[in-house]
N, C-alpha and C. Protein backbone atom coordinates (compact mmCIF):
# COMPACT_ATOMS: atom_id res chain seq x y z
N UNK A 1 0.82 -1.19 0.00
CA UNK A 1 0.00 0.00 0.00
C UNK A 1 0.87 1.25 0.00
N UNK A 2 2.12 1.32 0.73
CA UNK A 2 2.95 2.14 0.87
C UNK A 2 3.49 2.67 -0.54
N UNK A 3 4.15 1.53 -1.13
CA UNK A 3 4.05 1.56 -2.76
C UNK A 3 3.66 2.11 -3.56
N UNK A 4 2.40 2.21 -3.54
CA UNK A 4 1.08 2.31 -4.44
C UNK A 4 1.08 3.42 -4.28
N UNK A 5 0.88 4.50 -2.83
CA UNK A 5 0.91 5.99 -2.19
C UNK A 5 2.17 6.84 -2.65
N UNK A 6 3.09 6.07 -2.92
CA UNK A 6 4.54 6.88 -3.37
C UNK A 6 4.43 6.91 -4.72
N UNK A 7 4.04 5.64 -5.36
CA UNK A 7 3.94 5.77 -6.98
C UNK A 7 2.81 6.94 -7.03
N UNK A 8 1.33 7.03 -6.61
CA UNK A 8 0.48 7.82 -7.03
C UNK A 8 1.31 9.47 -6.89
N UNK A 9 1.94 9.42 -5.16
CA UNK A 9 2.23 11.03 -5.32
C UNK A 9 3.34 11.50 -6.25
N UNK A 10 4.41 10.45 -7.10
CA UNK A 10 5.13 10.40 -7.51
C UNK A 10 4.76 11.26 -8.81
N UNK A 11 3.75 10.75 -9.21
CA UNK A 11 3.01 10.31 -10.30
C UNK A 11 2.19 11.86 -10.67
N UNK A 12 1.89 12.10 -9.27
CA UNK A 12 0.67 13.76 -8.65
C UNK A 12 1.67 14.81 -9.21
N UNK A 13 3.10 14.53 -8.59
CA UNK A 13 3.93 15.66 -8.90
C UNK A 13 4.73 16.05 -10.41
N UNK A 14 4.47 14.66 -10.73
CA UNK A 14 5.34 14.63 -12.54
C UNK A 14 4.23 15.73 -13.10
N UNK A 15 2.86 15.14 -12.98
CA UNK A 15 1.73 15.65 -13.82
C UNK A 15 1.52 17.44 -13.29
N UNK A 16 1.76 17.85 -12.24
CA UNK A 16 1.57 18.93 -12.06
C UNK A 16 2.85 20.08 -12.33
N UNK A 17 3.95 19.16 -12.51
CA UNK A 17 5.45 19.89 -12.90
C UNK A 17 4.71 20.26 -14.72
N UNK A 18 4.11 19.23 -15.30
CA UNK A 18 4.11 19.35 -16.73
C UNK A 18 2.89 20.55 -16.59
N UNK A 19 1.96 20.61 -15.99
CA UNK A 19 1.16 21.49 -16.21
C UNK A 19 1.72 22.96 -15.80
N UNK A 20 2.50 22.84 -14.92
CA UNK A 20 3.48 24.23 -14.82
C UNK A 20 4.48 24.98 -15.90
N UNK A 21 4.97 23.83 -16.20
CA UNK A 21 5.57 23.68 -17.35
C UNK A 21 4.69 24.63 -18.75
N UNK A 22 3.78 23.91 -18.95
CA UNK A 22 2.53 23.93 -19.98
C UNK A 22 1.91 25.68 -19.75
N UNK A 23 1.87 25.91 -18.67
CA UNK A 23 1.05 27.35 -18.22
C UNK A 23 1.95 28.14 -18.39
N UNK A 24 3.33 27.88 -17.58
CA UNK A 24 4.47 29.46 -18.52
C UNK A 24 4.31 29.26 -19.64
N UNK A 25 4.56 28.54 -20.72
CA UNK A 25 4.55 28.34 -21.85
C UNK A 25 3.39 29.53 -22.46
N UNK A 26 2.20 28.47 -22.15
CA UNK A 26 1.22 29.60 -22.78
C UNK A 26 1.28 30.86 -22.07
N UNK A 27 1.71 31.09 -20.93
CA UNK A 27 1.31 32.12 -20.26
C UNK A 27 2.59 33.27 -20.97
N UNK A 28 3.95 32.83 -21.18
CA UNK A 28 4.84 33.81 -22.32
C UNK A 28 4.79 33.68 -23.50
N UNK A 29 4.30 32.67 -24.34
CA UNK A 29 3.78 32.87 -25.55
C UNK A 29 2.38 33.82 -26.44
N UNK A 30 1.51 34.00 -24.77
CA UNK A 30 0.66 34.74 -25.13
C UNK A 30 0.99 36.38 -24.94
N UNK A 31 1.90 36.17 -23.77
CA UNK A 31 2.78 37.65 -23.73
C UNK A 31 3.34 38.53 -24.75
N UNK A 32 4.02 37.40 -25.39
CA UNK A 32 5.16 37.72 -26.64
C UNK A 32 4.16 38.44 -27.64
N UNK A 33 2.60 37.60 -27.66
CA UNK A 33 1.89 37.72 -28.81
C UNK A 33 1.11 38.98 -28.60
N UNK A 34 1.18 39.44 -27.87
CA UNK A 34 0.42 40.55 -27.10
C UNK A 34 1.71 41.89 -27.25
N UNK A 35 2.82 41.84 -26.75
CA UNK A 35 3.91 42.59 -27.15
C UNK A 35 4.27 43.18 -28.30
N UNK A 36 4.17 42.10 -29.42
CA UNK A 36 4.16 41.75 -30.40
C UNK A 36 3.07 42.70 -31.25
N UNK A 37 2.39 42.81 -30.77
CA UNK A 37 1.35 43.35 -31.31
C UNK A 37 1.12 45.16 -31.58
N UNK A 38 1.78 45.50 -30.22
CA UNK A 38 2.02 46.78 -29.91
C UNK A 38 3.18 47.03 -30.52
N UNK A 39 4.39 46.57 -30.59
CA UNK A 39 5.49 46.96 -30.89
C UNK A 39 6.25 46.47 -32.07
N UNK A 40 6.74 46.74 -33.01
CA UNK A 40 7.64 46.18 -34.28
C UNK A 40 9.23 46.47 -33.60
N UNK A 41 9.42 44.99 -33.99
CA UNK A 41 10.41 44.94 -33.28
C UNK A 41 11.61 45.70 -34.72
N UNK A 42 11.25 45.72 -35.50
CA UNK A 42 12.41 46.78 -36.08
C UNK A 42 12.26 48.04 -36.13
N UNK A 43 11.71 48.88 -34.48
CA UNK A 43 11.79 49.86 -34.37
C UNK A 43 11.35 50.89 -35.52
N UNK A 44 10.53 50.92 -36.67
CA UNK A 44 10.19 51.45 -36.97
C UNK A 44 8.95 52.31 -36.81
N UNK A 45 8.58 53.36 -36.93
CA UNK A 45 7.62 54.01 -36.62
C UNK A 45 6.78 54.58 -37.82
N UNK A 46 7.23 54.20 -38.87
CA UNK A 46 6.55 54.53 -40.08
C UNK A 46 5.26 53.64 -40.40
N UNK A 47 4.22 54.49 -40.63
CA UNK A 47 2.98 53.97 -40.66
C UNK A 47 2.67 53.08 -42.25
N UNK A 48 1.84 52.21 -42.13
CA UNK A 48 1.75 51.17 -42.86
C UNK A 48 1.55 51.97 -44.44
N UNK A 49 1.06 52.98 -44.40
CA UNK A 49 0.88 53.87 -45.49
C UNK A 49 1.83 54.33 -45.89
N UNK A 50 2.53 54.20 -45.66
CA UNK A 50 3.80 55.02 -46.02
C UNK A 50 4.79 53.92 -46.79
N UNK A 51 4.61 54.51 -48.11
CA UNK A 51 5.12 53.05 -49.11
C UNK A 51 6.00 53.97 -49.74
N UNK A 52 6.47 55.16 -50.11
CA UNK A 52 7.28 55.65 -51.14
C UNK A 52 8.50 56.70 -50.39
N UNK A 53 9.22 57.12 -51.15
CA UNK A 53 10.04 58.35 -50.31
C UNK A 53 10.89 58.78 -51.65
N UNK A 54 11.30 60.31 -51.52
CA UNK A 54 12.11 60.93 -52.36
C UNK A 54 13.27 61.63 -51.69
N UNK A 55 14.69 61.34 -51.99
CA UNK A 55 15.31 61.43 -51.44
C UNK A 55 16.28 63.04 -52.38
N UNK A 56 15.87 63.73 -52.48
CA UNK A 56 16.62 64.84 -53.32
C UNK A 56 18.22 64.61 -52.95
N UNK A 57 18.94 65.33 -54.09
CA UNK A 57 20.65 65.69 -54.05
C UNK A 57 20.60 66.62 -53.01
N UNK A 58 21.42 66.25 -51.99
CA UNK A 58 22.30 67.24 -51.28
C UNK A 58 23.42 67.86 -51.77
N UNK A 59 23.07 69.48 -51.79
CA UNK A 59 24.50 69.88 -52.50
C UNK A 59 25.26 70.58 -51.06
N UNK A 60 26.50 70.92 -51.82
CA UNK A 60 27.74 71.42 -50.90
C UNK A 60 27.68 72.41 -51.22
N UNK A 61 26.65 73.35 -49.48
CA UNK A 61 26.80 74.57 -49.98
C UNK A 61 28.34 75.68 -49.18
N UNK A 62 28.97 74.55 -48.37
CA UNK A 62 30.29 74.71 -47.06
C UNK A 62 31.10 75.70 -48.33
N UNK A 63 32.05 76.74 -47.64
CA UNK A 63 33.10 77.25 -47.77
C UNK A 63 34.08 76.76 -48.48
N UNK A 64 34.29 75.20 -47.52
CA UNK A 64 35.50 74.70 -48.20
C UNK A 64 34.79 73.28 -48.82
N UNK A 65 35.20 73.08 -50.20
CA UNK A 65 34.13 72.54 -51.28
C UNK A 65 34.98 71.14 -51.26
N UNK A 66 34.87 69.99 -50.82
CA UNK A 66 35.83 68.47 -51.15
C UNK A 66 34.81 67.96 -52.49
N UNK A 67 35.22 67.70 -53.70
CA UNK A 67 34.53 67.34 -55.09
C UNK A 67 33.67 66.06 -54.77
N UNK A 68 34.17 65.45 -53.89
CA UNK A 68 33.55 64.12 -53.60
C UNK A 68 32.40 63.81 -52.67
N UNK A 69 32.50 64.71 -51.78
CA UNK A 69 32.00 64.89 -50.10
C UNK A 69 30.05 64.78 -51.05
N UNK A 70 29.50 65.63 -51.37
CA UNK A 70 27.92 65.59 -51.76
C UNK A 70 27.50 64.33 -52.17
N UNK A 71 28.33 64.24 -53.79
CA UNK A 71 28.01 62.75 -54.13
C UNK A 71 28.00 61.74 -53.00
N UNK A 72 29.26 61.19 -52.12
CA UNK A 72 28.78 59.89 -51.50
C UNK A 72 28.19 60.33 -50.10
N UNK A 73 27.63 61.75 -50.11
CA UNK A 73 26.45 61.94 -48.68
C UNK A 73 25.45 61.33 -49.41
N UNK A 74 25.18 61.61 -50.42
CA UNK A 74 23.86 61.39 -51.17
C UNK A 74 23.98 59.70 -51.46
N UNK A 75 24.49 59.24 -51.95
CA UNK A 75 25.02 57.43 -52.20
C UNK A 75 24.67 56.61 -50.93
N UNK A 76 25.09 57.46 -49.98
CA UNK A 76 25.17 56.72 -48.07
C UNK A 76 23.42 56.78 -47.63
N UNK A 77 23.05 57.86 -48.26
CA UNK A 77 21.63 58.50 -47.70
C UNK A 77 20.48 57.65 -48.25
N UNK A 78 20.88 57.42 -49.77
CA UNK A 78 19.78 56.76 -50.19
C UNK A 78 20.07 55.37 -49.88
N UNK A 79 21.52 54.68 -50.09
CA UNK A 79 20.89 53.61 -49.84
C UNK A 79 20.48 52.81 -48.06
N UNK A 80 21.20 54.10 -46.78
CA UNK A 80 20.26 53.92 -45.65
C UNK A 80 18.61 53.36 -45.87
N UNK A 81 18.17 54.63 -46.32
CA UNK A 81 16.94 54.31 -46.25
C UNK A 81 16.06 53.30 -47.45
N UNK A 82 16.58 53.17 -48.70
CA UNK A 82 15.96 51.83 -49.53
C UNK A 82 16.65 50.59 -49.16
N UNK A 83 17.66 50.62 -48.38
CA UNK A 83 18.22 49.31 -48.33
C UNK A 83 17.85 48.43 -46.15
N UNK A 84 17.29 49.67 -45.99
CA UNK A 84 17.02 49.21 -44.45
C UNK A 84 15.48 49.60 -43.99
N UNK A 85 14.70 49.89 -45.18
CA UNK A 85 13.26 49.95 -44.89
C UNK A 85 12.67 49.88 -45.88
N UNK A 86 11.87 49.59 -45.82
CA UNK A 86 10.43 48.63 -47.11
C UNK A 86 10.27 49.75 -48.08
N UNK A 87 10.26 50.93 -47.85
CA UNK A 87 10.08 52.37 -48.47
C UNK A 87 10.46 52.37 -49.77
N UNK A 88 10.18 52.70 -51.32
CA UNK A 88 10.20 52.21 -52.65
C UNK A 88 10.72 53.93 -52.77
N UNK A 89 11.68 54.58 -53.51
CA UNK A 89 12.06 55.65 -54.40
C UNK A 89 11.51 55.89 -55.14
N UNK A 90 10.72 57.28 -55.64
CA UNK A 90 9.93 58.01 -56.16
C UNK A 90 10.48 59.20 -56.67
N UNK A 91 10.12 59.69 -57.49
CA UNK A 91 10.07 61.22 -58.11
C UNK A 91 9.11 61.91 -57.96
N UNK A 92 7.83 61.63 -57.84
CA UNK A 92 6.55 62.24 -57.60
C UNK A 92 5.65 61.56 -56.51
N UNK A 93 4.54 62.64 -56.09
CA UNK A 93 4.20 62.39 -54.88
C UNK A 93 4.36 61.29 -53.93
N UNK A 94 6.13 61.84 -53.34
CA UNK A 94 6.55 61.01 -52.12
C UNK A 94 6.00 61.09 -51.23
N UNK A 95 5.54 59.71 -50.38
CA UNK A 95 4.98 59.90 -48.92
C UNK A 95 5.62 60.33 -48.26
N UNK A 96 7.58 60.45 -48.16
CA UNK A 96 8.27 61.05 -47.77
C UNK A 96 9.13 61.85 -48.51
N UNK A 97 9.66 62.65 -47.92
CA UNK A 97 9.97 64.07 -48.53
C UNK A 97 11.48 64.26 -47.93
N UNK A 98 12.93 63.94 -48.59
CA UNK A 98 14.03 64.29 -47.65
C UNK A 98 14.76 64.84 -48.68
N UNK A 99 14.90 66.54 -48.50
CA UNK A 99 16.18 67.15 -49.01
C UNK A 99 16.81 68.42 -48.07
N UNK A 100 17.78 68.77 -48.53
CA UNK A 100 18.65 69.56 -47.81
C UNK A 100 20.35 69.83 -48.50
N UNK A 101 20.68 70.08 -47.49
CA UNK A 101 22.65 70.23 -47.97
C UNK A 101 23.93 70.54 -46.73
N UNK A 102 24.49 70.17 -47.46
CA UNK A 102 25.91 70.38 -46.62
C UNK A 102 25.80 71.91 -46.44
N UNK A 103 26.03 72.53 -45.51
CA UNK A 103 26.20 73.93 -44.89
C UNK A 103 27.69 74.05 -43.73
N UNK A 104 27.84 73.28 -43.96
CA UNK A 104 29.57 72.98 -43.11
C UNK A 104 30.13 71.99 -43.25
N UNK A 105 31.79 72.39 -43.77
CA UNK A 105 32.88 71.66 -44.10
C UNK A 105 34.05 71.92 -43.55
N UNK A 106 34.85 71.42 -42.94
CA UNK A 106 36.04 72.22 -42.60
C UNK A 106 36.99 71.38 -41.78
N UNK A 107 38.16 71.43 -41.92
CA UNK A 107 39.16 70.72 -41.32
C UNK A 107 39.85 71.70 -40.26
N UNK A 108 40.19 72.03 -38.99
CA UNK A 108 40.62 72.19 -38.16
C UNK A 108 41.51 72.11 -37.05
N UNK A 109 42.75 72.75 -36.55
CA UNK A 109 42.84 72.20 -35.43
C UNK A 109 42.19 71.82 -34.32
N UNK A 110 42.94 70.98 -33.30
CA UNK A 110 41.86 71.14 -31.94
C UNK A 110 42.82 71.01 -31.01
N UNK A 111 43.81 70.35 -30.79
CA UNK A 111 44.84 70.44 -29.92
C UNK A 111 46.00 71.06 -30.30
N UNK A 112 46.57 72.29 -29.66
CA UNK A 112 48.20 72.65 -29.53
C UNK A 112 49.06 72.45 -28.51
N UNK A 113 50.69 71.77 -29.46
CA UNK A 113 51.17 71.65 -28.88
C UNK A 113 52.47 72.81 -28.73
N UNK A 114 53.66 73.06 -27.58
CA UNK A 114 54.76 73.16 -28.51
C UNK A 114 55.77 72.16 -29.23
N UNK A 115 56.34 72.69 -30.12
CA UNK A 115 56.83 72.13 -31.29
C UNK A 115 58.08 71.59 -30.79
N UNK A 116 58.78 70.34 -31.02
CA UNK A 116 59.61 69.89 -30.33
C UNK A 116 60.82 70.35 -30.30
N UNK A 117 61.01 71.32 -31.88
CA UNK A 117 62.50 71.57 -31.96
C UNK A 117 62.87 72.96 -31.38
N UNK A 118 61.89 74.09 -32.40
CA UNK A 118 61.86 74.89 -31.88
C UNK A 118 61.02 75.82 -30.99
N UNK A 119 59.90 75.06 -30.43
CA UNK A 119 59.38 75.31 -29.13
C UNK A 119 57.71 76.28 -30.00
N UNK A 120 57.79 76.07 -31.10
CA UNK A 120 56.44 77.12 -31.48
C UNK A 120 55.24 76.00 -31.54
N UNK A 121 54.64 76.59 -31.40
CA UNK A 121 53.02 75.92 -31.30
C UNK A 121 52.36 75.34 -32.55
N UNK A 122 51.97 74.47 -32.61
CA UNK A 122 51.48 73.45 -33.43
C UNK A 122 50.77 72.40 -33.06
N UNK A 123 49.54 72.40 -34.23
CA UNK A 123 48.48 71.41 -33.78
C UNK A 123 49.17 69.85 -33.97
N UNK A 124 48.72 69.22 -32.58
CA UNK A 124 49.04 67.61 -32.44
C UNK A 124 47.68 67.01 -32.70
N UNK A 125 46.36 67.80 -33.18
CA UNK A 125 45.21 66.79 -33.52
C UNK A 125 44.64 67.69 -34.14
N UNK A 126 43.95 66.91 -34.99
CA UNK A 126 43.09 68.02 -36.21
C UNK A 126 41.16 67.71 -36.44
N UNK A 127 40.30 67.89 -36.32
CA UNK A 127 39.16 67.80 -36.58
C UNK A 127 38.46 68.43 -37.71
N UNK A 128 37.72 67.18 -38.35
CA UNK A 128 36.86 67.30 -39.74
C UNK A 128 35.75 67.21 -38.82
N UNK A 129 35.09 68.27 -39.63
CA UNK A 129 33.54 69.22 -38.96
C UNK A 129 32.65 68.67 -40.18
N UNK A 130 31.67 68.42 -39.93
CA UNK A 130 30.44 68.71 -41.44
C UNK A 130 29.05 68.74 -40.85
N UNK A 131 28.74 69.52 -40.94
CA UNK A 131 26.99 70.09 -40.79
C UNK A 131 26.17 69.86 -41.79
N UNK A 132 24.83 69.13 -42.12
CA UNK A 132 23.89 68.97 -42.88
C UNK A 132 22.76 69.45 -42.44
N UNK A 133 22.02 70.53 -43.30
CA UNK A 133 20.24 70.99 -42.99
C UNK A 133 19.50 69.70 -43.85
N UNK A 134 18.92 69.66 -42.83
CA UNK A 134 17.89 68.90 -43.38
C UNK A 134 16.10 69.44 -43.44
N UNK A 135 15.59 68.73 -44.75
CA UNK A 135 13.96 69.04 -44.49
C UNK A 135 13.51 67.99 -44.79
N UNK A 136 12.70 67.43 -43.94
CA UNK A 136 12.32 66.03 -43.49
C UNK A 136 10.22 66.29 -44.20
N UNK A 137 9.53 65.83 -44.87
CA UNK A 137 8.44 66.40 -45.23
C UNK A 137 7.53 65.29 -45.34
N UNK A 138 6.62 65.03 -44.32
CA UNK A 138 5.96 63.94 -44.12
C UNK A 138 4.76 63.76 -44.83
N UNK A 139 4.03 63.50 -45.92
CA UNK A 139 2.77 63.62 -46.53
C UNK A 139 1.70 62.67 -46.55
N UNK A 140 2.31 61.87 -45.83
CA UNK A 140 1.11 60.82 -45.51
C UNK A 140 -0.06 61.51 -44.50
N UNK A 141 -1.69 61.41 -44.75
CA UNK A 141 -2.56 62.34 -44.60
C UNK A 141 -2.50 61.89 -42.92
N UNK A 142 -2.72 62.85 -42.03
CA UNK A 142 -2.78 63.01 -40.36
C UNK A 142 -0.92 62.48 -40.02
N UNK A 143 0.07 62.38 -40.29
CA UNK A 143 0.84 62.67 -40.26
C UNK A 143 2.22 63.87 -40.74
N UNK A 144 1.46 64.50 -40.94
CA UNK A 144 1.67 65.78 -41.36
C UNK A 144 2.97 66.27 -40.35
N UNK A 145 2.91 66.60 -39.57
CA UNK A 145 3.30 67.03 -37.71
C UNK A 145 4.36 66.29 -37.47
N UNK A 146 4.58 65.03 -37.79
CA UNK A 146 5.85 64.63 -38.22
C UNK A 146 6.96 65.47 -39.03
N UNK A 147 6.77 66.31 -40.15
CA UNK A 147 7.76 66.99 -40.89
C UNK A 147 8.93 67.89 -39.69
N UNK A 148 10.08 68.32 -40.03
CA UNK A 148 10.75 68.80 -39.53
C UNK A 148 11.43 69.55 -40.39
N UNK A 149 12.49 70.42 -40.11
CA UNK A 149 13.93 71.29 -40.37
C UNK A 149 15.16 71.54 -39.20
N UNK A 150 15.79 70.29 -39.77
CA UNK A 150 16.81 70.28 -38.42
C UNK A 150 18.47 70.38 -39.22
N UNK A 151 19.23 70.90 -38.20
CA UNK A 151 20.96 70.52 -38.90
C UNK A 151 21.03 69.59 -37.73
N UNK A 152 22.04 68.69 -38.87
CA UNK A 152 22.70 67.49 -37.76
C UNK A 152 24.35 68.30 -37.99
N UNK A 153 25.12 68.03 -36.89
CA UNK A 153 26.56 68.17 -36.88
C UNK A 153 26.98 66.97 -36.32
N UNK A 154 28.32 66.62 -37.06
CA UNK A 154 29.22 65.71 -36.17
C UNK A 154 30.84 65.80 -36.90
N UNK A 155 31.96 65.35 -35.86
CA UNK A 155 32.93 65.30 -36.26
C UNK A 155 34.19 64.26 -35.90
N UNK A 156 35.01 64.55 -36.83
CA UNK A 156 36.32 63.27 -36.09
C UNK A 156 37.10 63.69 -35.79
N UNK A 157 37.70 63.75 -34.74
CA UNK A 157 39.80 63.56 -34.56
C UNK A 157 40.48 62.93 -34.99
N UNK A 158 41.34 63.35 -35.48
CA UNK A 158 42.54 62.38 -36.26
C UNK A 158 43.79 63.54 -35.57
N UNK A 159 45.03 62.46 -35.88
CA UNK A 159 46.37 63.28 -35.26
C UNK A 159 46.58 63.86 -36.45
N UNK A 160 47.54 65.26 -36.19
CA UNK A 160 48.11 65.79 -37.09
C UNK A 160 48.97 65.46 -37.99
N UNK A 161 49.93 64.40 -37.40
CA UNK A 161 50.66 63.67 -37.93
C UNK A 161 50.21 62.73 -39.24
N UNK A 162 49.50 62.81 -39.31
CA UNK A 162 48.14 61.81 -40.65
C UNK A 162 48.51 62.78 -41.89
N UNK A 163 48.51 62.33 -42.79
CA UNK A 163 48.68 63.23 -43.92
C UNK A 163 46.93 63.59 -44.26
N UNK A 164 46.73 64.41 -44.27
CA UNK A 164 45.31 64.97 -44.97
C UNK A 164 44.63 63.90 -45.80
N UNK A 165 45.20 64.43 -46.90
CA UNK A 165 44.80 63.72 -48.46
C UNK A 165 44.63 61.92 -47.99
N UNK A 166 45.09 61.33 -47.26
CA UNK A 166 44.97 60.25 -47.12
C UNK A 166 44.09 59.71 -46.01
N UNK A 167 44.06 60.16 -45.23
CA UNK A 167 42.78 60.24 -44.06
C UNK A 167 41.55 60.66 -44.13
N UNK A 168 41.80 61.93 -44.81
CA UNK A 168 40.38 62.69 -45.40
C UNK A 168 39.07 61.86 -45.38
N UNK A 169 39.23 60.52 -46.74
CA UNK A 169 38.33 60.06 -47.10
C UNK A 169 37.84 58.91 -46.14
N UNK A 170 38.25 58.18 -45.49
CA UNK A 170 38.01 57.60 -44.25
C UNK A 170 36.85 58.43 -43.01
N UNK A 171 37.86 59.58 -42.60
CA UNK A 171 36.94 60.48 -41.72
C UNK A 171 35.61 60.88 -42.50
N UNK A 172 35.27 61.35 -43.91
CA UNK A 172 34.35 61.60 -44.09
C UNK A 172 33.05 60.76 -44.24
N UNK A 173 33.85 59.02 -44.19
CA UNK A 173 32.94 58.30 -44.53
C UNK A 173 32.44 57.54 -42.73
N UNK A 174 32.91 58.12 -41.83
CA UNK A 174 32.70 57.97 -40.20
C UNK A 174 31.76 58.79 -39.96
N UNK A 175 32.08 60.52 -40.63
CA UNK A 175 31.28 61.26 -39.82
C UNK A 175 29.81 61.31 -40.97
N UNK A 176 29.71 60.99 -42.11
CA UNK A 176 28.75 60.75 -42.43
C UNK A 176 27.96 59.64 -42.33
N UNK A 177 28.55 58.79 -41.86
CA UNK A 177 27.67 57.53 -40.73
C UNK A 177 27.04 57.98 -40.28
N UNK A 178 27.75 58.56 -39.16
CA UNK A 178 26.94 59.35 -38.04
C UNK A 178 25.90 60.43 -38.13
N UNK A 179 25.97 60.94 -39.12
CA UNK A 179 25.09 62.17 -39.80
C UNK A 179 23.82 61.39 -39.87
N UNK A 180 24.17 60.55 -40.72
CA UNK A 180 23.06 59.91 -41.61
C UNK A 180 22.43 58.91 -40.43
N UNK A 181 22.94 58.19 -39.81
CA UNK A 181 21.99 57.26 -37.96
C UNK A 181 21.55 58.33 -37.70
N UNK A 182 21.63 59.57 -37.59
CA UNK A 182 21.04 60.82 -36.56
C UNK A 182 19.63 60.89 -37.24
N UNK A 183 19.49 61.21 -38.57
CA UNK A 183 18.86 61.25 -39.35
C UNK A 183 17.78 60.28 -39.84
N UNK A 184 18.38 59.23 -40.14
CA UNK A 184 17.54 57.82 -40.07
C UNK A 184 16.58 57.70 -38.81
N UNK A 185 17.59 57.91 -37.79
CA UNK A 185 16.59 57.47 -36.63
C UNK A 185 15.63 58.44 -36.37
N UNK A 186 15.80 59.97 -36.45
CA UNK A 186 14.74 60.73 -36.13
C UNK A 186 13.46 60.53 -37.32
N UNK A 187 13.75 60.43 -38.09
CA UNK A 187 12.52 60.05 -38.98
C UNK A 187 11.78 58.28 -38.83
N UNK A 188 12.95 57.29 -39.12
CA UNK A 188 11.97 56.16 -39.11
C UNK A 188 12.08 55.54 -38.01
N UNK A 189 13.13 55.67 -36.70
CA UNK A 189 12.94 55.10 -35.05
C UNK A 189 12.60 56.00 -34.17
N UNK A 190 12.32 57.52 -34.90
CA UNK A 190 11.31 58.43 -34.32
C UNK A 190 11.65 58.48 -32.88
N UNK A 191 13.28 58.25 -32.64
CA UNK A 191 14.21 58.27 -30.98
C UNK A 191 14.32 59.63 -30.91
């Protein structure tokens, strides 16, 4: 009889481990599906209507003019946004609306030192600056209020010691990363 009482509670506890088992299950699967529901998990915030976008040339309207710098802002820009969201390229009535331009260019010092031999001052680090205006123009109908006009800035350090001409194109293709995430995200992760 003793037997029989150990097998049954044995038996009580397997079956109620599986039903525990069984209830998180559904009980985070229905979570997920519920989460899920509210939230896209690729952070986008662009509404289901929103199927097209026009991405105009950014020109270089900066002081100091690099021949190359517009073209691959514009190359980096478009393919951000056709190559990392469902959004189709248009010429005419875009649901989205993105043009603007370079309004700052410039290479700089940022640190002085003195000079080792003869003691005069000279930069030991140099910073590439670039500023972009942007006009962000939302036309999908009750999203309107979305549109903006913002400048993004960002920049790099590099040592002085770097030859220009050979660093140049590296730094510009860092700080227009960064331009362009600033940008991306305020429009389609709406951060």
């Amino acid at each position: 009889m003793k037997k029989m009482f150990i097998a049954f509670s044995d038996w009580l506890l397997a079956v109620r481990s599986r039903f525990l088992v069984l209830g998180s299950r559904v009980f985070f699967g229905s979570l997920l599906l519920i989460l899920s529901s509210c939230y896209s998990f690729t952070g986008s915030s662009l509404s289901l209507e929103t199927e097209t976008i026009q991405i105009k040339e950014f020109i270089n309207t900066s002081a100091f003019v690099n021949p190359s710098l517009a073209q691959q802002f514009n190359i980096d820009i478009q393919n951000r946004f056709l190559q990392r969201t469902t959004l189709k390229g248009t010429t005419e009535n875009p649901d989205i609306l993105i043009e603007g331009e370079i309004t700052d260019y410039r290479i700089m010092p940022v640190t002085i030192s003195s000079g080792a031999n003869n003691g005069a001052a000279q930069a030991s680090q140099n910073k590439l600056v670039m500023s972009v205006k942007v006009h962000y123009e939302n036309n999908v109908k009750g999203e309107e209020y979305k549109s903006f006009d913002k400048t993004y800035t960002d920049e790099a350090v590099f040592g002085s010691n770097l030859d220009i001409n050979s660093i140049e194109a590296s730094q510009i293709k860092v700080v227009n990363e960064r331009i362009i995430n600033k940008i991306f995200n305020d429009i389609v992760a709406n951060w």
